[in-house]
C-alpha atoms as a PDB file:
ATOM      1  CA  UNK A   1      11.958   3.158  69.872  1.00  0.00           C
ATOM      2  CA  UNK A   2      15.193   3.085  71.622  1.00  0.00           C
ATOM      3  CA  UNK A   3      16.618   6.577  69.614  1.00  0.00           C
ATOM      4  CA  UNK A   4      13.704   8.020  70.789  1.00  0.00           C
ATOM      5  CA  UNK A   5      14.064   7.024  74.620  1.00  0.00           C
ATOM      6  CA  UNK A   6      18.006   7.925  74.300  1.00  0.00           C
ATOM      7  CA  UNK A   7      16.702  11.264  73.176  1.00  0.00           C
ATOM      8  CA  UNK A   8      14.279  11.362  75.615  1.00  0.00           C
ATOM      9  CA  UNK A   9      16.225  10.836  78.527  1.00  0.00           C
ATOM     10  CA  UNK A  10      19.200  12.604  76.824  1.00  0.00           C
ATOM     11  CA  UNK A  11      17.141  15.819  77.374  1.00  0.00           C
ATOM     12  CA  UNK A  12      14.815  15.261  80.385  1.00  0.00           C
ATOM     13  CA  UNK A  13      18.395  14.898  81.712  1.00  0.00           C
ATOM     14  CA  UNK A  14      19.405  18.259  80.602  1.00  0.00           C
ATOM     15  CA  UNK A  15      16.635  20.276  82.270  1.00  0.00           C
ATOM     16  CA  UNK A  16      17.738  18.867  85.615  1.00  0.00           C
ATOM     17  CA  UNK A  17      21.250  19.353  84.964  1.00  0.00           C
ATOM     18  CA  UNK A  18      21.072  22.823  83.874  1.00  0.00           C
ATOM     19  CA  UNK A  19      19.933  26.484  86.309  1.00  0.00           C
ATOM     20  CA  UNK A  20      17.264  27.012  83.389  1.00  0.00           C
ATOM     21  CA  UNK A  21      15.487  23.923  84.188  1.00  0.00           C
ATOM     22  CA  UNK A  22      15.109  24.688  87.546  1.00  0.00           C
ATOM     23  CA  UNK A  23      14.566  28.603  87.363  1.00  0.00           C
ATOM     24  CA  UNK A  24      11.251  27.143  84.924  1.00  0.00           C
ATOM     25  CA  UNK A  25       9.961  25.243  87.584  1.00  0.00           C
ATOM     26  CA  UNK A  26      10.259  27.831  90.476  1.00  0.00           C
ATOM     27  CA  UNK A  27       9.056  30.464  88.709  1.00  0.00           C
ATOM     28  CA  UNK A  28       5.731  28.708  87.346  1.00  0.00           C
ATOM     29  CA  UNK A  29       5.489  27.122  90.881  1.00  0.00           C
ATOM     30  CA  UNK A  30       5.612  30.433  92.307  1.00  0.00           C
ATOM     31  CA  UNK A  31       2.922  31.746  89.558  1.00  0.00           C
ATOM     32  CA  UNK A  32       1.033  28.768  90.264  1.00  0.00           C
ATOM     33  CA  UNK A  33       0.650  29.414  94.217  1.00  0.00           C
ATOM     34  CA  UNK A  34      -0.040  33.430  93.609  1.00  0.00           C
ATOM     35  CA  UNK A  35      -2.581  33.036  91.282  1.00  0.00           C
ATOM     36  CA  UNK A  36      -4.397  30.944  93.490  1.00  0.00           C
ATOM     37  CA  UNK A  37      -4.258  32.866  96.724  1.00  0.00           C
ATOM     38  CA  UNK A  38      -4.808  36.029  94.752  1.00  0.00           C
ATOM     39  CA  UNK A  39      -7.403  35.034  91.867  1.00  0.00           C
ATOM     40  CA  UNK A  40      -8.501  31.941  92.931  1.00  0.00           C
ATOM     41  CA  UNK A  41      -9.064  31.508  97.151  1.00  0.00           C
ATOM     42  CA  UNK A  42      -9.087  35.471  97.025  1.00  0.00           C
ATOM     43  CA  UNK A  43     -11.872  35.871  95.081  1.00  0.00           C
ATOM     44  CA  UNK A  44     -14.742  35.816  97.575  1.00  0.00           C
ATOM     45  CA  UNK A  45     -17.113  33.119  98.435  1.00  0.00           C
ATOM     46  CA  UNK A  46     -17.283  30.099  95.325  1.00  0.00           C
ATOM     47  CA  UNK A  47     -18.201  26.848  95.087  1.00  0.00           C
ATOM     48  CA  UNK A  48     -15.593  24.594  95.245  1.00  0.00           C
ATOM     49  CA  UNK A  49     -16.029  23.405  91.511  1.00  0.00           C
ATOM     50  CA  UNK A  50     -16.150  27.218  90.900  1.00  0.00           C
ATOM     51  CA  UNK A  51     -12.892  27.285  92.716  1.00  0.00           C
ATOM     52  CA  UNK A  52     -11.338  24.369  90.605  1.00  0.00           C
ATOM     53  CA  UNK A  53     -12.767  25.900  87.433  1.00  0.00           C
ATOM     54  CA  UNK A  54     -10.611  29.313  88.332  1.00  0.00           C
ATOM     55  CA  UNK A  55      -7.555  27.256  88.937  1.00  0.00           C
ATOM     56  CA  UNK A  56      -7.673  24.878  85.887  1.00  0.00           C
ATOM     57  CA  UNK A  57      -8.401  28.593  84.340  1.00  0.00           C
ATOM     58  CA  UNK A  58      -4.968  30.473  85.739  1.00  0.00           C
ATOM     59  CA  UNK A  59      -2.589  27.164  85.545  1.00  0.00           C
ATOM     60  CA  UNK A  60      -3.335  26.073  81.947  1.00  0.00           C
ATOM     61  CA  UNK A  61      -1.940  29.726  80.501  1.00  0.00           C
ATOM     62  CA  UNK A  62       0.501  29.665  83.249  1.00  0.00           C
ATOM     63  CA  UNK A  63       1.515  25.862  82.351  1.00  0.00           C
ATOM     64  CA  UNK A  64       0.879  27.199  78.260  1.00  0.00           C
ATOM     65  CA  UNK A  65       3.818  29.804  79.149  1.00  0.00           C
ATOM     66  CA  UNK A  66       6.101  27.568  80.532  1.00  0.00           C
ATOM     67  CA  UNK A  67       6.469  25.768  77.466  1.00  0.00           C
ATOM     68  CA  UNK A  68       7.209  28.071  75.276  1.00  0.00           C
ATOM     69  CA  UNK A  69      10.695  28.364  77.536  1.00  0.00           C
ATOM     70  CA  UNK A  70      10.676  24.664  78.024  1.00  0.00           C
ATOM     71  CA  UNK A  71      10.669  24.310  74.047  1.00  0.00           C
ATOM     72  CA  UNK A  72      12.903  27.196  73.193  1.00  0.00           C
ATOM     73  CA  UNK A  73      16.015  24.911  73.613  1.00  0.00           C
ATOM     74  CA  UNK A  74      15.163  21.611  71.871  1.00  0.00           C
ATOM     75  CA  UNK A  75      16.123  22.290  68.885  1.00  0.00           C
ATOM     76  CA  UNK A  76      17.649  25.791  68.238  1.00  0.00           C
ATOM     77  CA  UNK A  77      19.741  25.161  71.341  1.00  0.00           C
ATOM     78  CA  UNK A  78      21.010  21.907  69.024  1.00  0.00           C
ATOM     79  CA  UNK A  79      21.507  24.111  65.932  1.00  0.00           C
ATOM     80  CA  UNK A  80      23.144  27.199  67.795  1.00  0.00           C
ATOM     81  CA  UNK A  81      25.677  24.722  69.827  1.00  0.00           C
ATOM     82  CA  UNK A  82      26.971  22.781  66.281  1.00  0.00           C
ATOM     83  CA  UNK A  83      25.372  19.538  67.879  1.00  0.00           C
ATOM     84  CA  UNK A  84      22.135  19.242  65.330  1.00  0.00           C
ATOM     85  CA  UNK A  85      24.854  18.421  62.500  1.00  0.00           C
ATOM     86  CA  UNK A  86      26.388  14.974  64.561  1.00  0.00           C
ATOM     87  CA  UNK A  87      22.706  14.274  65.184  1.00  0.00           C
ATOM     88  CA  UNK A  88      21.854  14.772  61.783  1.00  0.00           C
ATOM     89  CA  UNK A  89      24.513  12.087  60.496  1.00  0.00           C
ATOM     90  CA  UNK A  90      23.890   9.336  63.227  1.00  0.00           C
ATOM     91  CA  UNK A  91      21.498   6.617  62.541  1.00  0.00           C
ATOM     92  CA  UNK A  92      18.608   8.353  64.616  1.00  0.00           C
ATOM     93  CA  UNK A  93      15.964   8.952  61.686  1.00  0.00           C
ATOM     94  CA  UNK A  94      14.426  12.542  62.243  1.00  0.00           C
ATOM     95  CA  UNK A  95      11.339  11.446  63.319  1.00  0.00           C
ATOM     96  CA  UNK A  96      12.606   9.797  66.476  1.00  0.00           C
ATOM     97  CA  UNK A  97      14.722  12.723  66.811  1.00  0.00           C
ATOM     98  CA  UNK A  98      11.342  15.143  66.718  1.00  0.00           C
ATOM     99  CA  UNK A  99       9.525  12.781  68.839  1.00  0.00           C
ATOM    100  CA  UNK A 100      12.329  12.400  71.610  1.00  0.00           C
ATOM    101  CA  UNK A 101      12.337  16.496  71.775  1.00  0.00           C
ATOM    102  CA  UNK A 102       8.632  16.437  72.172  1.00  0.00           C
ATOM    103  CA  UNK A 103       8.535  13.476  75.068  1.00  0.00           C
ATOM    104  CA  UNK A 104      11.202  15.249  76.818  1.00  0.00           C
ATOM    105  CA  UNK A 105       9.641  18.406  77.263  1.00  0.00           C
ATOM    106  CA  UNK A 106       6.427  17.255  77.455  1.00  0.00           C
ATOM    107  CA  UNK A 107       8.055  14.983  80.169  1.00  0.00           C
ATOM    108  CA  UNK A 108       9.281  17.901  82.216  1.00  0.00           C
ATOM    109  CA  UNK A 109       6.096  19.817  81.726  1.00  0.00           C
ATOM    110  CA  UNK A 110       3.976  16.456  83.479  1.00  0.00           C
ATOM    111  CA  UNK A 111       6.480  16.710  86.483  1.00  0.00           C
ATOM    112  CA  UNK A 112       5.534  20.451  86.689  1.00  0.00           C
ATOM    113  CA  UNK A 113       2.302  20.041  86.364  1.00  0.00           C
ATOM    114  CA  UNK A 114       2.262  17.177  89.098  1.00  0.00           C
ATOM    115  CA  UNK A 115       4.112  18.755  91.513  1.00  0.00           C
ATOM    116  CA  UNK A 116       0.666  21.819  91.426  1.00  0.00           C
ATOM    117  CA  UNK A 117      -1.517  19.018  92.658  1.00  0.00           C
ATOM    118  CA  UNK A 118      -1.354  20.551  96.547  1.00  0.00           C
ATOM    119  CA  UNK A 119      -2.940  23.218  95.369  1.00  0.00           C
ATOM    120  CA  UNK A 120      -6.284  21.752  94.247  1.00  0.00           C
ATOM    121  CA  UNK A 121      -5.754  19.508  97.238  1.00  0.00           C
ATOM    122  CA  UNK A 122      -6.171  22.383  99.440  1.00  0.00           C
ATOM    123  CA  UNK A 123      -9.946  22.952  98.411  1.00  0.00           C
ATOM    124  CA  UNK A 124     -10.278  19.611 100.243  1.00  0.00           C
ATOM    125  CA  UNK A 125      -9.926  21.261 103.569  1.00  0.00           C
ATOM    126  CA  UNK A 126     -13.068  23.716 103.379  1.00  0.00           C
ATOM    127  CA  UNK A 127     -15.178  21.621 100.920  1.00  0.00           C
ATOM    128  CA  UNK A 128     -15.702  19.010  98.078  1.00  0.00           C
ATOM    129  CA  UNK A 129     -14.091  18.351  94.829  1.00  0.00           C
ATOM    130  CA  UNK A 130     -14.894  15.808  92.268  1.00  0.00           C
ATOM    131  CA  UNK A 131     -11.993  13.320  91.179  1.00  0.00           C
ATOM    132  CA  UNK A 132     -13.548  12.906  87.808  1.00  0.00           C
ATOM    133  CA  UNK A 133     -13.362  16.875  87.527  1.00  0.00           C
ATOM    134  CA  UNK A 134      -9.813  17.252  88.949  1.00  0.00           C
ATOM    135  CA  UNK A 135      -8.730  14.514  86.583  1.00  0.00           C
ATOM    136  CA  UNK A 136     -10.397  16.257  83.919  1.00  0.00           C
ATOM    137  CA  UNK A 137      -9.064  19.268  84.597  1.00  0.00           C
ATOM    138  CA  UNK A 138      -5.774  18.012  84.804  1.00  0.00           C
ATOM    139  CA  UNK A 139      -6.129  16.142  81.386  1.00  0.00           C
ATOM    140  CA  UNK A 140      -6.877  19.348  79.795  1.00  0.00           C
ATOM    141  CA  UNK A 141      -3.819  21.443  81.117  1.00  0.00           C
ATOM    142  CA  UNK A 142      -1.832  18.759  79.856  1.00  0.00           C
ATOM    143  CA  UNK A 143      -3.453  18.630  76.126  1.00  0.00           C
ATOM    144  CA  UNK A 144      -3.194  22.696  76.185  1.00  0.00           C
ATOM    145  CA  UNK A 145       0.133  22.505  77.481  1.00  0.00           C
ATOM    146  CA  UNK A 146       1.368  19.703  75.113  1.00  0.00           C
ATOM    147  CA  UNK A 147      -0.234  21.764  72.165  1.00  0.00           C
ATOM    148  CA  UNK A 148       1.398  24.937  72.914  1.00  0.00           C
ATOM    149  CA  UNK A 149       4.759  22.594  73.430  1.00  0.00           C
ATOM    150  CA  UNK A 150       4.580  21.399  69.880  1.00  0.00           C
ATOM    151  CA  UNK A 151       3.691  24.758  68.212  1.00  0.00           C
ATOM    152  CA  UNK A 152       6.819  26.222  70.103  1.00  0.00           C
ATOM    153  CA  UNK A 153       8.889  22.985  68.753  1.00  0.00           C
ATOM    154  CA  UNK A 154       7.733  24.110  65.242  1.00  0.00           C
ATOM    155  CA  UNK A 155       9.224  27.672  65.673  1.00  0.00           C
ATOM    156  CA  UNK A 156      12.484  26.514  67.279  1.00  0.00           C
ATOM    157  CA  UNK A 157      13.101  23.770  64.293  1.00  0.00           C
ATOM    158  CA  UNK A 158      12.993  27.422  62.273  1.00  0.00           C
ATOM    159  CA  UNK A 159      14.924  29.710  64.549  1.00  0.00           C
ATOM    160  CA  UNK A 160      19.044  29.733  63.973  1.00  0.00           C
ATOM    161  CA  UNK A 161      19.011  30.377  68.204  1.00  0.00           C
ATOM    162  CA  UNK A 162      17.106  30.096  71.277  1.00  0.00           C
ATOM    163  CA  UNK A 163      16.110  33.940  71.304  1.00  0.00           C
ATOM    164  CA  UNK A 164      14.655  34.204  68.303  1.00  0.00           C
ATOM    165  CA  UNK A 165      12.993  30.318  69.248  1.00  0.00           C
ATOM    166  CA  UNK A 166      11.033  32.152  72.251  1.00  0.00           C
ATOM    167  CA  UNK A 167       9.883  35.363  70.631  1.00  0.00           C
ATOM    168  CA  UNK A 168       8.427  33.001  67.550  1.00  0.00           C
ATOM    169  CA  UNK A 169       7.223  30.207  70.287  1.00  0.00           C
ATOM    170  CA  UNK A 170       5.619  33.329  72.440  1.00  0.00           C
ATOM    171  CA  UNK A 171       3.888  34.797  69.140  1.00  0.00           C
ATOM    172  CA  UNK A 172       2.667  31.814  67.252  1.00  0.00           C
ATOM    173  CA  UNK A 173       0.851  30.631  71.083  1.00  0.00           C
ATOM    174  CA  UNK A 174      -0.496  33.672  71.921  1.00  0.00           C
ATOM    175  CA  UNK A 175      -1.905  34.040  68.271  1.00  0.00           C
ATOM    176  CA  UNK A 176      -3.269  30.575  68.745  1.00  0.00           C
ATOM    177  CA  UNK A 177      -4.782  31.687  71.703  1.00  0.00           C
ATOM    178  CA  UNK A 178      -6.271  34.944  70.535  1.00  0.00           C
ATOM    179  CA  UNK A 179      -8.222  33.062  67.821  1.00  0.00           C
ATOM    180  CA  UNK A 180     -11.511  33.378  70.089  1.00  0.00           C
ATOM    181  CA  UNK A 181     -11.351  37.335  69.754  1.00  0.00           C
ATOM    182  CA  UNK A 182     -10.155  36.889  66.116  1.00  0.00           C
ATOM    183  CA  UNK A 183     -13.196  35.048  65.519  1.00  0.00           C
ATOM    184  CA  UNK A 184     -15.819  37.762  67.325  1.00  0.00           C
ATOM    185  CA  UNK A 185     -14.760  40.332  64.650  1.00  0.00           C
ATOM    186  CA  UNK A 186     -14.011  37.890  61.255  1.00  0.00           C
ATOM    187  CA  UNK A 187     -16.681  37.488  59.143  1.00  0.00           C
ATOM    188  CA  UNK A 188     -18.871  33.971  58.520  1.00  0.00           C
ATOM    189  CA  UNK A 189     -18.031  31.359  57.390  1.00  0.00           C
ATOM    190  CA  UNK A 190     -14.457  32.481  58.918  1.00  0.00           C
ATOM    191  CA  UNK A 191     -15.596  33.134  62.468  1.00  0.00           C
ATOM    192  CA  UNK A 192     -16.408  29.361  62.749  1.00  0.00           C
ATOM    193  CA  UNK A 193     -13.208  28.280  61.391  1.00  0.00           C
ATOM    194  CA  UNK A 194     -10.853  30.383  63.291  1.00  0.00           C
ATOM    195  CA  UNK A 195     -12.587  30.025  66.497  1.00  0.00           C
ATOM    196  CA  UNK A 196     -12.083  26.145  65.901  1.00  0.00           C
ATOM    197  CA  UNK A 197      -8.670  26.744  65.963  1.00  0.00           C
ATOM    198  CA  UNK A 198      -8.523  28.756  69.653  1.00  0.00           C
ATOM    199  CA  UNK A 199      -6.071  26.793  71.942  1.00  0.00           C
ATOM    200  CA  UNK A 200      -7.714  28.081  75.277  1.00  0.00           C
ATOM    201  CA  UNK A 201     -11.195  29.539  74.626  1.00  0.00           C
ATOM    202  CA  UNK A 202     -13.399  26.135  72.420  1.00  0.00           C
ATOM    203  CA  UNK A 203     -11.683  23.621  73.692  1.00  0.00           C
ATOM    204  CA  UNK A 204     -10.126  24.189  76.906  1.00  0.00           C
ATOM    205  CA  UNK A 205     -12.890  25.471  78.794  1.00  0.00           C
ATOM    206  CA  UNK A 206     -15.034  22.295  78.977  1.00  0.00           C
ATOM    207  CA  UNK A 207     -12.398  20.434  80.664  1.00  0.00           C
ATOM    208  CA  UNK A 208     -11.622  23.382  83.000  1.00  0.00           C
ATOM    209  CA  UNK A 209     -15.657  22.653  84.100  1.00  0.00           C
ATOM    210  CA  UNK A 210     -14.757  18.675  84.390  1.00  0.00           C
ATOM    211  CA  UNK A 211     -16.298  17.698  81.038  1.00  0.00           C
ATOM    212  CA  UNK A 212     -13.941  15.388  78.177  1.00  0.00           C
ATOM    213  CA  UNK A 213     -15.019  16.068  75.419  1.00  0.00           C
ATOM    214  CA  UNK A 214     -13.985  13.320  72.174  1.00  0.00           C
ATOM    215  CA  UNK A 215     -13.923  16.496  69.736  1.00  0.00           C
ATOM    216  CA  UNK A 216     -11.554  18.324  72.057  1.00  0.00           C
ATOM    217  CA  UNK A 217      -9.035  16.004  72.749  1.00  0.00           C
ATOM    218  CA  UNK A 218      -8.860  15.023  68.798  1.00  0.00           C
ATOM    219  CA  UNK A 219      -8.544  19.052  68.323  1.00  0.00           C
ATOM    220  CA  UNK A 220      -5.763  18.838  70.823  1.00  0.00           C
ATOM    221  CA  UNK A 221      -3.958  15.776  69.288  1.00  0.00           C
ATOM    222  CA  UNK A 222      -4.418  16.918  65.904  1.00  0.00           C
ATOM    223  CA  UNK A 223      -2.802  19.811  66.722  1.00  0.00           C
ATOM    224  CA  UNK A 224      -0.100  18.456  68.117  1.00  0.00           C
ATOM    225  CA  UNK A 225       0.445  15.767  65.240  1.00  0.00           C
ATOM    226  CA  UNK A 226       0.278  18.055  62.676  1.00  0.00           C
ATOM    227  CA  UNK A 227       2.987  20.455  64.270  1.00  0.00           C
ATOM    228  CA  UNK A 228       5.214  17.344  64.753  1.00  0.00           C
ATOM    229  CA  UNK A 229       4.878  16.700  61.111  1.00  0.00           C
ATOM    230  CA  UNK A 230       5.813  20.293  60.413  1.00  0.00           C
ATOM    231  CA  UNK A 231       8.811  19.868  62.628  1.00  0.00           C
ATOM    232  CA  UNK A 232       9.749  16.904  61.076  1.00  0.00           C
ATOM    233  CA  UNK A 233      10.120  18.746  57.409  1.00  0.00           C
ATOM    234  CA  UNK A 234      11.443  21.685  58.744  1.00  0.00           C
ATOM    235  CA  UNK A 235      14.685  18.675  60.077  1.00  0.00           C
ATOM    236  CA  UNK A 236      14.683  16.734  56.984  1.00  0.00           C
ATOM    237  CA  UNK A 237      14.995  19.747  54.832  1.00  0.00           C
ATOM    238  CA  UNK A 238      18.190  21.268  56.602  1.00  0.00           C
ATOM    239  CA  UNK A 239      19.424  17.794  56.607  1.00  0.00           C
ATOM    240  CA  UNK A 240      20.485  18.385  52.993  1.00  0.00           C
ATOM    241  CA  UNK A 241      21.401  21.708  53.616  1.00  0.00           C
END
């Protein structure tokens, strides 16, 4: 527990220490207030659950996108720097070291996602919004955003650099994501199975309405557990490289 909470901090460390961290979080703060003055507030006279359902709907792909930069770096920044070797040989076992990635960006993701909380806050001021939805809502971004996180952690334990990390982290999450058209044209019992597997379109959009679902959040953590595993191989294997 303590490699992974020296990895952890290690690299939560980094992302405020570095111009990339920050450029992430202005730019998807930025994203975060257009899209809701533009397609959210701007879009005529809602409801105000309609209204949170259009946010949760804009910041999950927004929050989706921003970790497949925050992710980019974990490992294939370690690999193209010389540093994954010394980590390799020191007593941190590679699951820790997987794990510690994963926390950390998933750490800098919640403080992202936190600091968007004026923005649902603002429906306040013309109407009425259900805590149990916003915290739904918020729950969900977080399991869509932590699943896209891992996926990209998958593709940047393959990737010899960072570039080649974000252009496999950006296709494998979009493909992910795409699943629900997939799915309209595949044939049974296919369709079922490959809609299953949609990041945003199943599984997100009950939580986007304020509804937690069991089935969803084991989809999500599945997901995520199974990636880590993946991750985890992909480390141990160029270990004995």
């Amino acid at each position: 527990m303590r490699n992974i909470w020296w990895i952890l901090r290690r690299d939560f460390a980094s992302y405020l220490a570095s111009p990339m961290g920050y450029i992430i979080l202005t730019v998807t703060l930025a994203l975060h207030g257009l899209l809701f003055n533009t397609m959210v507030v701007g879009s005529g006279n809602m409801l105000s659950e309609e209204v949170l359902e259009r946010f949760f709907f804009w910041s999950g792909g927004i929050n989706a996108t921003a970790s497949v930069f925050v992710a980019m770096r974990l490992i294939a920044e370690e690999r193209q720097l010389g540093t994954l070797t010394l980590i390799s040989t020191s007593p941190v076992r590679d699951h820790q070291f997987v794990l510690g990635k994963f926390l950390s960006g998933l750490s800098f993701i919640g403080v992202l996602t936190a600091l968007t909380l004026y923005l649902p806050a603002l429906i306040f001021i013309n109407g009425k919004v259900s805590l149990a939805h916003l915290v739904a809502g918020y729950l969900g971004m977080m399991l869509f955003a932590g699943a896209a996180l891992a996926l990209c952690l998958m593709t940047s334990a393959f990737a010899p650099n960072q570039l080649v990390a974000l252009v496999l982290g950006a296709g494998v999450v979009l493909l992910f994501i795409l699943f629900w058209f997939i799915a309209r044209v595949a044939s049974p019992p296919f369709d079922d199975l490959i809609a299953y597997l949609s990041l945003h379109d199943k599984h997100y959009r009950p939580f986007m309405r304020g509804l937690v679902s069991l089935q969803d959040v084991v989809f999500y953590l599945s997901l995520i557990f199974v990636a880590l595993v993946v991750t985890t191989r992909v480390v141990e294997a160029r270990r004995w490289q």
